[in-house]
C-alpha atoms as a PDB file:
ATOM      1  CA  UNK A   1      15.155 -16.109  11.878  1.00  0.00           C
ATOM      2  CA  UNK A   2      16.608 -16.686   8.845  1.00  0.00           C
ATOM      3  CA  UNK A   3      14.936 -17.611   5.665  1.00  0.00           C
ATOM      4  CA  UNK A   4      15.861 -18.144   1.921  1.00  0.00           C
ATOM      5  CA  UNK A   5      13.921 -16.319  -0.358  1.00  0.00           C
ATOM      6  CA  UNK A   6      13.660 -16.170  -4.407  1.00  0.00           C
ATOM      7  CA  UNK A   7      12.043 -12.721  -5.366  1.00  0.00           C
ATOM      8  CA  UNK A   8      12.783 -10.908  -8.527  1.00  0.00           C
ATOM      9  CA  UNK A   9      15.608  -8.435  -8.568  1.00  0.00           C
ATOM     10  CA  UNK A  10      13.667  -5.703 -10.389  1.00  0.00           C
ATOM     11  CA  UNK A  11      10.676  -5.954  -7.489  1.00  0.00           C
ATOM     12  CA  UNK A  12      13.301  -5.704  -4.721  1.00  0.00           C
ATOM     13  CA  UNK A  13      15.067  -2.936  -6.667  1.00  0.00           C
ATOM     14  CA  UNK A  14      11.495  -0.958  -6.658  1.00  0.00           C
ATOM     15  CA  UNK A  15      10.944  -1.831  -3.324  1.00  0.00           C
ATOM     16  CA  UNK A  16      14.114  -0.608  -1.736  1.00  0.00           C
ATOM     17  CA  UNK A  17      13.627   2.945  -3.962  1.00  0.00           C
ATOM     18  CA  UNK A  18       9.826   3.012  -2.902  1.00  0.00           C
ATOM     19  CA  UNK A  19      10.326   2.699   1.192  1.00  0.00           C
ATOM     20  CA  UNK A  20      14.078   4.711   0.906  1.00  0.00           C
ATOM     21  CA  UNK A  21      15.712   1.595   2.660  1.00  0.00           C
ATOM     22  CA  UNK A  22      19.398   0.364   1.984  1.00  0.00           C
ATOM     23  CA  UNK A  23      19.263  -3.437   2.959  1.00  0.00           C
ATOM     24  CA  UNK A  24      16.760  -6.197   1.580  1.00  0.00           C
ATOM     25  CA  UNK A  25      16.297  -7.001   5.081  1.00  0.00           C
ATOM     26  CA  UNK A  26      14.881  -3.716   6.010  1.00  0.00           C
ATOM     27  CA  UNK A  27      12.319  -3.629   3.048  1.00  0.00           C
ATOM     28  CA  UNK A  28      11.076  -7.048   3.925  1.00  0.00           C
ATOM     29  CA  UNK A  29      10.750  -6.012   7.471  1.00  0.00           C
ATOM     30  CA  UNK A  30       8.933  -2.882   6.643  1.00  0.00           C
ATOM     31  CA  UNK A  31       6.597  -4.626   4.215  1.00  0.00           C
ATOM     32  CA  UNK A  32       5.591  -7.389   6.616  1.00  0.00           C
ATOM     33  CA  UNK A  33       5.038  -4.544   9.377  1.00  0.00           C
ATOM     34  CA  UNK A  34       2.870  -2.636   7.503  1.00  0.00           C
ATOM     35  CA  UNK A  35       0.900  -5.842   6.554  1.00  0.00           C
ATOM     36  CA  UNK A  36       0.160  -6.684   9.872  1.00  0.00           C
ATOM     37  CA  UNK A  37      -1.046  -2.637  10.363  1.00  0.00           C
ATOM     38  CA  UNK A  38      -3.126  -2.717   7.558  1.00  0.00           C
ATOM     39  CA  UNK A  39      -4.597  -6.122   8.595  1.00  0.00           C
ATOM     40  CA  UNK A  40      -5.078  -4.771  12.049  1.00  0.00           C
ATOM     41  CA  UNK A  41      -6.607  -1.387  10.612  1.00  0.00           C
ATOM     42  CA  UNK A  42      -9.302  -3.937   8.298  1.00  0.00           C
ATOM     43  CA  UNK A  43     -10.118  -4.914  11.736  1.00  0.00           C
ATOM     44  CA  UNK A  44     -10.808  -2.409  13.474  1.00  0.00           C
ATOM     45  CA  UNK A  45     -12.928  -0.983  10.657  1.00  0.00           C
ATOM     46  CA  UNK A  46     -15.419  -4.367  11.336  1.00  0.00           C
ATOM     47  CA  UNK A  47     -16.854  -2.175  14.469  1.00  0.00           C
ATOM     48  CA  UNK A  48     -17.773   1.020  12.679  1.00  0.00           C
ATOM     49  CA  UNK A  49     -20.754   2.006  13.888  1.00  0.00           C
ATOM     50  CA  UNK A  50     -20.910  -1.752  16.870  1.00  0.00           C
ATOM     51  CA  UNK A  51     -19.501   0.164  19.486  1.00  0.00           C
ATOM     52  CA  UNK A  52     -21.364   3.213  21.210  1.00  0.00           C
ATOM     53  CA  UNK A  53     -19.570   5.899  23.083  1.00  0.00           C
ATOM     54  CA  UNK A  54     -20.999   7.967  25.076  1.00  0.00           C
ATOM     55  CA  UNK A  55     -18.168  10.367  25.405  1.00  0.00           C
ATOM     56  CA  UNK A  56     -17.885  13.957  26.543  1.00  0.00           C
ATOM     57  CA  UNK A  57     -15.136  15.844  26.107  1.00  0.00           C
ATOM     58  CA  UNK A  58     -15.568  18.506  28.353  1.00  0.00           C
ATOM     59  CA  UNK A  59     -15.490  15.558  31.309  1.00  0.00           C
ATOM     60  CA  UNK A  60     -12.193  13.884  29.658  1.00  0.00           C
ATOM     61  CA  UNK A  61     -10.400  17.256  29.824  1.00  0.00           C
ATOM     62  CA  UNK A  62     -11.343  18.214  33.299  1.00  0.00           C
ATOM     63  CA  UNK A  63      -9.508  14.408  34.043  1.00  0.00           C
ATOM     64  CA  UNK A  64      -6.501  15.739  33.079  1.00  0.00           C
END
């Protein structure tokens, strides 16, 4: 998709140096990926201590 964006030159500049990437493109790809992680990761982080497992390892292993 393509989109038209106005950022400031000295952000982008920092950004490109920050995640070692050589194309505008691939800084604003990697920032919107890692977004949607860390959004993801807040999620997740909503169930600590909801779910129960009742896990033992020495069972999983013997799966294998």
């Amino acid at each position: 998709m393509r989109t038209t964006l106005n950022l400031p030159d000295s952000l982008m500049s920092s950004a490109m140096k920050a995640c070692h990437q050589r194309t505008k493109t691939a800084v604003i790809i990697t920032a919107l990926q890692e977004l949607v992680r860390r959004n993801r990761l807040q999620d997740l982080k909503l169930f600590k201590g909801r779910v129960d497992f009742d896990l033992n390892l020495g069972t999983l292993r013997k799966r294998q």
